[in-house]
Protein backbone atom coordinates (compact mmCIF):
# COMPACT_ATOMS: atom_id res chain seq x y z
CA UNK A 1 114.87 140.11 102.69
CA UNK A 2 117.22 139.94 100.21
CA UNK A 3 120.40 137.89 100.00
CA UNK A 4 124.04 138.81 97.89
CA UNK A 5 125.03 135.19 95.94
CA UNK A 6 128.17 135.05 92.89
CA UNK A 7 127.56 133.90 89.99
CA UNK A 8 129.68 133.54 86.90
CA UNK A 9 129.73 135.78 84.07
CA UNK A 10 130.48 135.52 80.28
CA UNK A 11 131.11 139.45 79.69
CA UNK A 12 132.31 139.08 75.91
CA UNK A 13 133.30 136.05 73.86
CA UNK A 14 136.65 134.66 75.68
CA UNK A 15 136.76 136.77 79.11
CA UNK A 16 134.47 135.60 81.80
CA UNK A 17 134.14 137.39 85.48
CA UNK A 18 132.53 137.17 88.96
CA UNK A 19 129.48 139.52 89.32
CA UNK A 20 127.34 140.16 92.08
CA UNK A 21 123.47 138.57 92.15
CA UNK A 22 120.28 139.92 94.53
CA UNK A 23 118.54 136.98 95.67
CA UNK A 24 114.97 137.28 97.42
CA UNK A 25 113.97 134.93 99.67
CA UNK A 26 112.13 131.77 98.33
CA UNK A 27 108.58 131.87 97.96
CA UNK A 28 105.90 129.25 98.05
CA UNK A 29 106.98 126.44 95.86
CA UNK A 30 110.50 127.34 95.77
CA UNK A 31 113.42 126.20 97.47
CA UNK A 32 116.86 128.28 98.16
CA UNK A 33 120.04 126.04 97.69
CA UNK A 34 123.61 126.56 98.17
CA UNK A 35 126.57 125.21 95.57
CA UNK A 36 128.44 122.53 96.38
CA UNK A 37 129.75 121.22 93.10
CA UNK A 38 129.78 122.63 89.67
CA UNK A 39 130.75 120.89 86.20
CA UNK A 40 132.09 122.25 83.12
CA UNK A 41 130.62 120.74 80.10
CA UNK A 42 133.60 121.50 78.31
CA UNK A 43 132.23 120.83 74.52
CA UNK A 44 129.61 123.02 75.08
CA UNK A 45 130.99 125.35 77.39
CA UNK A 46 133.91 126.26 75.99
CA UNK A 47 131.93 127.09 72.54
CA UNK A 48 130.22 129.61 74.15
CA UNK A 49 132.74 130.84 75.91
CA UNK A 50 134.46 131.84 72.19
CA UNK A 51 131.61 133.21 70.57
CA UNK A 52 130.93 130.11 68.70
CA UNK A 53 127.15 129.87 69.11
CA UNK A 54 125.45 130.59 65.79
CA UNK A 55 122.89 133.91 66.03
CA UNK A 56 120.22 130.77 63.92
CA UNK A 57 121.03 128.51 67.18
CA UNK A 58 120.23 131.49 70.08
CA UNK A 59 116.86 130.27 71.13
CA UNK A 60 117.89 126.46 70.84
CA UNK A 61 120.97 127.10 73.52
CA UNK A 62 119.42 128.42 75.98
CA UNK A 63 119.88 127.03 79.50
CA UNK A 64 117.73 126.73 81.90
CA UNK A 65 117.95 129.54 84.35
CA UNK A 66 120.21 131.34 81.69
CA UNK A 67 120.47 135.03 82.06
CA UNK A 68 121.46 137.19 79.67
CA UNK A 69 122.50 135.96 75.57
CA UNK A 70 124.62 134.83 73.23
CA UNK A 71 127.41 136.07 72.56
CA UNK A 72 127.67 137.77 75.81
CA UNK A 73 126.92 138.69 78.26
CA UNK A 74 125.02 135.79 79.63
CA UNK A 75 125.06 133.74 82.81
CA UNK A 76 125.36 129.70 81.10
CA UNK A 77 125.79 126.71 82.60
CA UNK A 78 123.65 123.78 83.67
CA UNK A 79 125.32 121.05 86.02
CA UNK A 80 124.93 122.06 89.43
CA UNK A 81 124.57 120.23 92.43
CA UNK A 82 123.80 121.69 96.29
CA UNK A 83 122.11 121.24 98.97
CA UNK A 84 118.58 123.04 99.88
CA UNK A 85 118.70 125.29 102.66
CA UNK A 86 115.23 126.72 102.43
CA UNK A 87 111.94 125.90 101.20
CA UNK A 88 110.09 123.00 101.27
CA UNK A 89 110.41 121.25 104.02
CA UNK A 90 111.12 117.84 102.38
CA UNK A 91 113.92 118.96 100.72
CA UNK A 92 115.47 121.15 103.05
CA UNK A 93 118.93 119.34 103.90
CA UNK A 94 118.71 117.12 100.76
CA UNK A 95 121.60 117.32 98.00
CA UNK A 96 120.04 118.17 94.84
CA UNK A 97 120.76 118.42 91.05
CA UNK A 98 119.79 121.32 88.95
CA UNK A 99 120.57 122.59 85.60
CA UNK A 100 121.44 125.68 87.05
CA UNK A 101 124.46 128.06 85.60
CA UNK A 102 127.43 128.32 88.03
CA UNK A 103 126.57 130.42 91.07
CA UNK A 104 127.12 130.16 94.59
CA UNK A 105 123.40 130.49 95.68
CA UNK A 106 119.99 130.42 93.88
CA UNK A 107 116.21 130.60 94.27
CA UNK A 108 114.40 128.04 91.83
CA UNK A 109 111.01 125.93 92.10
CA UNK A 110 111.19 123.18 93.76
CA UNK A 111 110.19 121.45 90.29
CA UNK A 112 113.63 122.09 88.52
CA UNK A 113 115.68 119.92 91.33
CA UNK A 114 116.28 116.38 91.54
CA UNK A 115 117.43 114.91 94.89
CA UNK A 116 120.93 112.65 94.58
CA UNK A 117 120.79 109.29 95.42
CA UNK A 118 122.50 108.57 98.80
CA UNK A 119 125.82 107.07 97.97
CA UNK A 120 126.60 109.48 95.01
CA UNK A 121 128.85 112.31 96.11
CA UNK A 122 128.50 115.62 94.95
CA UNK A 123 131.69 115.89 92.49
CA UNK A 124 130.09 112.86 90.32
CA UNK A 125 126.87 114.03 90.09
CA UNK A 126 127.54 116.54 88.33
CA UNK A 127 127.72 114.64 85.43
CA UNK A 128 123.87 113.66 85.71
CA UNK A 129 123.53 116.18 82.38
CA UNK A 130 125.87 114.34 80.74
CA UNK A 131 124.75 110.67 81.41
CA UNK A 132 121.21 112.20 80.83
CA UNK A 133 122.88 113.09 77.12
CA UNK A 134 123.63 109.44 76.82
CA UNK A 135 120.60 107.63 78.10
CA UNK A 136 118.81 109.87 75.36
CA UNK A 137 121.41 109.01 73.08
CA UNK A 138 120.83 105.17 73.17
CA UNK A 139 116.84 105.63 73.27
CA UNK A 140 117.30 107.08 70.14
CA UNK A 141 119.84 104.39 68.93
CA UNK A 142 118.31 101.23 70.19
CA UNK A 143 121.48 98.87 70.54
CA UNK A 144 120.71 95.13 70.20
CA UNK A 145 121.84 92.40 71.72
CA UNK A 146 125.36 91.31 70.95
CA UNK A 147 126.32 94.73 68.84
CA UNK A 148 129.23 95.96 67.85
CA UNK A 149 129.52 99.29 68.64
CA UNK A 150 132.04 102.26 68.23
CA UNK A 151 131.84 105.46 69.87
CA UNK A 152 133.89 108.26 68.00
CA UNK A 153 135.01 110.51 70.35
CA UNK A 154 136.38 109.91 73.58
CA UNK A 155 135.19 113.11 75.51
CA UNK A 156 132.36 113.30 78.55
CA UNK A 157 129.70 112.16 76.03
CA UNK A 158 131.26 109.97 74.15
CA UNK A 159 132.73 108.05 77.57
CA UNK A 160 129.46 108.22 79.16
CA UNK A 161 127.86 106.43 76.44
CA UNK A 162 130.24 103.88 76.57
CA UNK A 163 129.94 103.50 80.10
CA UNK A 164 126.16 102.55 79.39
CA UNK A 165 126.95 100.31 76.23
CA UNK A 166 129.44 97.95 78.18
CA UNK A 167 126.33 97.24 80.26
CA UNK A 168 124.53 95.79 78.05
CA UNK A 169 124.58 91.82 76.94
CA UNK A 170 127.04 90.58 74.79
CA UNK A 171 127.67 94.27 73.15
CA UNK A 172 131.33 94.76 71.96
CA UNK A 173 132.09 98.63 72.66
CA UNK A 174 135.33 100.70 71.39
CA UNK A 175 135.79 103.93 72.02
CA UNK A 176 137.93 105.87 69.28
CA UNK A 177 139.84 108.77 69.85
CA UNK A 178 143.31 110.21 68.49
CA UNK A 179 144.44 110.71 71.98
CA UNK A 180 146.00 107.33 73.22
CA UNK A 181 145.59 108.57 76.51
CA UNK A 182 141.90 107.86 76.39
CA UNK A 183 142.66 104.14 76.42
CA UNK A 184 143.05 103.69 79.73
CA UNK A 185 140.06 105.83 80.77
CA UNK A 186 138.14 103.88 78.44
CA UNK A 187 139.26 100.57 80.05
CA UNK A 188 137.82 102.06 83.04
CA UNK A 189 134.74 102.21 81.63
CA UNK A 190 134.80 98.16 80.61
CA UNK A 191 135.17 99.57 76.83
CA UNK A 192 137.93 99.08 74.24
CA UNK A 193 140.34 101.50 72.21
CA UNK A 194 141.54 101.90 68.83
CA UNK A 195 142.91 105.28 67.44
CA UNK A 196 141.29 106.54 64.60
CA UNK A 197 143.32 104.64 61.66
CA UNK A 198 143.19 101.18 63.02
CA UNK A 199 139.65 101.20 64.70
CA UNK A 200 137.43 98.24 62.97
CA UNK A 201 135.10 98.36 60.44
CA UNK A 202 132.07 96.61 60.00
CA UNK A 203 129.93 98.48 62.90
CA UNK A 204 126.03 97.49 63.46
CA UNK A 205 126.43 101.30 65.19
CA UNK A 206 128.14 104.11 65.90
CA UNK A 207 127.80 107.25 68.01
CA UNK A 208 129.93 109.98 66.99
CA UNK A 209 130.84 112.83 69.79
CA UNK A 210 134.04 114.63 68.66
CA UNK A 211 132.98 117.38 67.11
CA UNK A 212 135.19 117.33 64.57
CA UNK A 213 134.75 116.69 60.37
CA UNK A 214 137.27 113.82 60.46
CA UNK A 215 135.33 112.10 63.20
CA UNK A 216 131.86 112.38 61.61
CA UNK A 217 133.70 111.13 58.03
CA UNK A 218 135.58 107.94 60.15
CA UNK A 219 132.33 106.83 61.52
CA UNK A 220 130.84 106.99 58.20
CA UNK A 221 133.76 104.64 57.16
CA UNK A 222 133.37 102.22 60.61
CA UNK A 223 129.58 101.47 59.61
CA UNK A 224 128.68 98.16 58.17
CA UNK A 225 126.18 97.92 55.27
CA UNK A 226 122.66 100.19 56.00
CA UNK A 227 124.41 100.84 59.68
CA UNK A 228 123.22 104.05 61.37
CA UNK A 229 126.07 106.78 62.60
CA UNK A 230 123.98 109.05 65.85
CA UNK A 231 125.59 112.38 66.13
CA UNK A 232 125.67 113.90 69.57
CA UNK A 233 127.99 116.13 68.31
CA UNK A 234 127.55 120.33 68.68
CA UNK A 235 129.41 122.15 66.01
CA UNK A 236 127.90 125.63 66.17
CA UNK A 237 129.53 127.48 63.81
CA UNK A 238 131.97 125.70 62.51
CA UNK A 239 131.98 123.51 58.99
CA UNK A 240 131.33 120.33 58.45
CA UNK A 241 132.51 118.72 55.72
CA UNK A 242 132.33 115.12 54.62
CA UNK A 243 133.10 112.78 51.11
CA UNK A 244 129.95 111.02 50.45
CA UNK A 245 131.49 109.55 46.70
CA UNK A 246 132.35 106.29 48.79
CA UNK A 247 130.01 103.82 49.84
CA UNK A 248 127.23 105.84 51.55
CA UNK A 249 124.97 105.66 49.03
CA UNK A 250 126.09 101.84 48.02
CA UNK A 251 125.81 100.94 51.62
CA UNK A 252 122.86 102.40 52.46
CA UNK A 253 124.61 104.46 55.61
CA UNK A 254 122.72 106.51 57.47
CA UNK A 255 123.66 109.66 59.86
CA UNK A 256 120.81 110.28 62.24
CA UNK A 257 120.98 113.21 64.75
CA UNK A 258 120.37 113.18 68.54
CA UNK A 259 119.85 116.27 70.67
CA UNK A 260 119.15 116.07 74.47
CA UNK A 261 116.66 119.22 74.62
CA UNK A 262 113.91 116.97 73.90
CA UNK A 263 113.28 113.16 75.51
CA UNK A 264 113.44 110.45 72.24
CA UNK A 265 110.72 109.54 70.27
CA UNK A 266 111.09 106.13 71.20
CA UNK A 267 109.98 107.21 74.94
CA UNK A 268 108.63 110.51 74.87
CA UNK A 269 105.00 108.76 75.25
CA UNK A 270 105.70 107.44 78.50
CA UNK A 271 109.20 109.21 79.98
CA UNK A 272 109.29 112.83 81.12
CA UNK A 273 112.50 115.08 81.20
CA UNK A 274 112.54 114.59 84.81
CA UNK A 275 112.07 111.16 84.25
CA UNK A 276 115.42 110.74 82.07
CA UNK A 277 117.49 112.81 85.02
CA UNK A 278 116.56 110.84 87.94
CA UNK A 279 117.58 107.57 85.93
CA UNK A 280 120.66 109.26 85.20
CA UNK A 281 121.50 109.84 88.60
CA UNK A 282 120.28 106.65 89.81
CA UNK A 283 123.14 105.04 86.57
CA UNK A 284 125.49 107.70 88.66
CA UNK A 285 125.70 105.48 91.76
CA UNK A 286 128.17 103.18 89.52
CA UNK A 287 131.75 104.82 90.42
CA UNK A 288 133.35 103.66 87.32
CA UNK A 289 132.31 107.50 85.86
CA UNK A 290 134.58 108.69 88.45
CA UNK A 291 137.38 108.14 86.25
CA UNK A 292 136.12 111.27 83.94
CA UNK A 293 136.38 113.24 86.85
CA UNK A 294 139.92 114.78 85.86
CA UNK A 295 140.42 118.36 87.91
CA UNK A 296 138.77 121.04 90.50
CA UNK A 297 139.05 124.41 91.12
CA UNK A 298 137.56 127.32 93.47
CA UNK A 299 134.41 129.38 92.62
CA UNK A 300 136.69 132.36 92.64
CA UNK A 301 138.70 130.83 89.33
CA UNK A 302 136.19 129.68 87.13
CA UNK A 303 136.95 132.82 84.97
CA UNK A 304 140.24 131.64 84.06
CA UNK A 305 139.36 127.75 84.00
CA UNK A 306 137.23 128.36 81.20
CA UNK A 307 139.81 130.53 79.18
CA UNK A 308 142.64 127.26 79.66
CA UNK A 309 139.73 125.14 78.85
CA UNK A 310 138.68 126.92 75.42
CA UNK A 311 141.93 127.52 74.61
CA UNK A 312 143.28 123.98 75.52
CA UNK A 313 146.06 124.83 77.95
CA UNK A 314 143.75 122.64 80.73
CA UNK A 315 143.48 119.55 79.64
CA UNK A 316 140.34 117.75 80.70
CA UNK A 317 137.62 115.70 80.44
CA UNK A 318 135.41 117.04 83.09
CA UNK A 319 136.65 119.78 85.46
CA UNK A 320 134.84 120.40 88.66
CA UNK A 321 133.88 123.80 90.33
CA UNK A 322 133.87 123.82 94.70
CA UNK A 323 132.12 126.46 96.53
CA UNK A 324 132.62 125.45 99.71
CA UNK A 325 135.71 125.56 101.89
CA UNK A 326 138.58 122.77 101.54
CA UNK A 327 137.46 120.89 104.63
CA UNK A 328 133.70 120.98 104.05
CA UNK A 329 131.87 118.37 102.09
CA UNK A 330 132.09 119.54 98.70
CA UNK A 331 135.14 121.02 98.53
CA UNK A 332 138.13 119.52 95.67
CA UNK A 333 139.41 117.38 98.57
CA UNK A 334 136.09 116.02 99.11
């Protein structure tokens, strides 16, 4: 028996649409689950949504469970959370995370889902992906003790990583943005704020998320002597450009990359990728990453989302997709 889900649908760089999916039933080892929240990873996203993905890059972007490719038209996408309605037994009724693109139903081994901690609704686990980004992040960083830390770029990375830096002992965290609106989210998060031009110098680290030349080159500039910058940022194809004539080669500054498609060296020995998710959903029961939870919208929608999201007419951090009806658990009111 066969079974009609929706999923989403890049048709072309910068128009998206609905289209129809053929589901069988599970078979052994697989498990059938239904939407209940979506996330837009908006950095990401939004790239491929324009075209942006570099034809070099193709085989390093793909998603999980991704149909189709780049530029379009391919299914992407890769925070979902539902619950199991068939399959194995122990999961069936159990709300699970998968890096699955946005569709209403799917058919996946049981393998690729992580069950959600009681406790953590559906909306904020969604960003399991992202905090996953950042626990990677800081394995590859390895903060000390009484750091002081800037994170350049105040978007669902670069917040998430502060969320997991003002945890630590005695670490001084500031998150730098050119949007002063970002100072109260980061608050939130138990981290400080500086814009751009007045942020402090003399950083032991700093992780650099925005994407942008000007952020990469200010986090050069924040780094105290033989400090280490970690980009998590994507650029596809656009340019980077930075001055190195200042003190980069004085100071001994380094820029070191970080990528979450592969666990850190520092615990790839003894962590798993499924390791590094469930952690990340366990750091989810915290509801101080609620605040980067800033919009929903119906299923039926996500086509146009994404355009006011590439194109910056929807402002937000991360923007939720429901599938289920507004007075059902997992809905926007939820």
């Amino acid at each position: 028996m066969t079974e009609t889900a929706r999923a989403f649908w890049l048709r072309e760089p910068g128009a998206g649409e609905i289209r129809p999916v053929e589901l069988a039933a599970p078979g052994p080892g697989e498990v059938r689950v239904r939407s209940l929240r979506s996330g837009v990873s908006r950095g990401t996203e939004t790239l491929v949504f324009r075209g942006g993905v570099p034809a070099s890059q193709y085989a390093a972007m793909l998603a999980p469970f991704q149909e189709g490719t780049f530029p379009g038209p391919v299914k992407y996408g890769y925070l979902n959370v539902g619950v199991v309605e068939e399959g194995s037994a122990d999961l069936v009724g159990r709300t699970v995370f998968c890096l699955h693109p946005h569709q209403t139903v799917y058919v996946v081994p049981r393998e690729a889902v992580v069950v959600v901690p009681e406790g953590v609704p559906p909306s904020r686990a969604v960003l399991a992906g992202t905090v996953e980004t950042a626990v990677n992040a800081l394995w590859d960083a390895a903060p000390l003790v009484g750091d002081r830390v800037a994170v350049v770029g105040g978007g669902m990375v670069g917040l998430c990583v502060a969320r997991l830096l003002a945890g630590m002992p005695g670490v001084e965290v500031t998150v730098v943005d050119v949007d002063e609106q970002r100072a109260e989210v980061a608050a939130a998060l138990g981290a400080g704020f500086a814009l751009p031009e007045v942020a402090l110098g003399g950083r032991d680290l700093v992780v650099h998320a925005s994407a942008t030349s000007a952020g990469l080159q200010r986090s050069l500039e924040l780094l105290a002597d033989e400090g280490t910058v970690l980009d998590l940022s994507w650029y596809g194809d656009g340019e980077v450009t930075l001055s190195l004539g200042g003190r980069f080669h004085s100071g001994r500054l380094s820029i070191r990359a970080s990528q979450v498609g592969m666990v850190a060296p520092a615990r790839r020995a003894n962590r798993s990728m499924r390791d590094r998710l469930v952690l990340a959903l366990e750091l989810l029961r915290d509801p101080a990453f609620d605040v980067l939870l800033t919009g929903c919208s119906p299923f039926e929608d996500l086509p146009v989302v994404l355009r006011n999201l590439a194109d910056g007419s929807l402002p937000a951090l991360c923007h939720t997709i429901s599938y289920d009806e507004p007075d059902r658990e997992g809905a926007c009111s939820a």
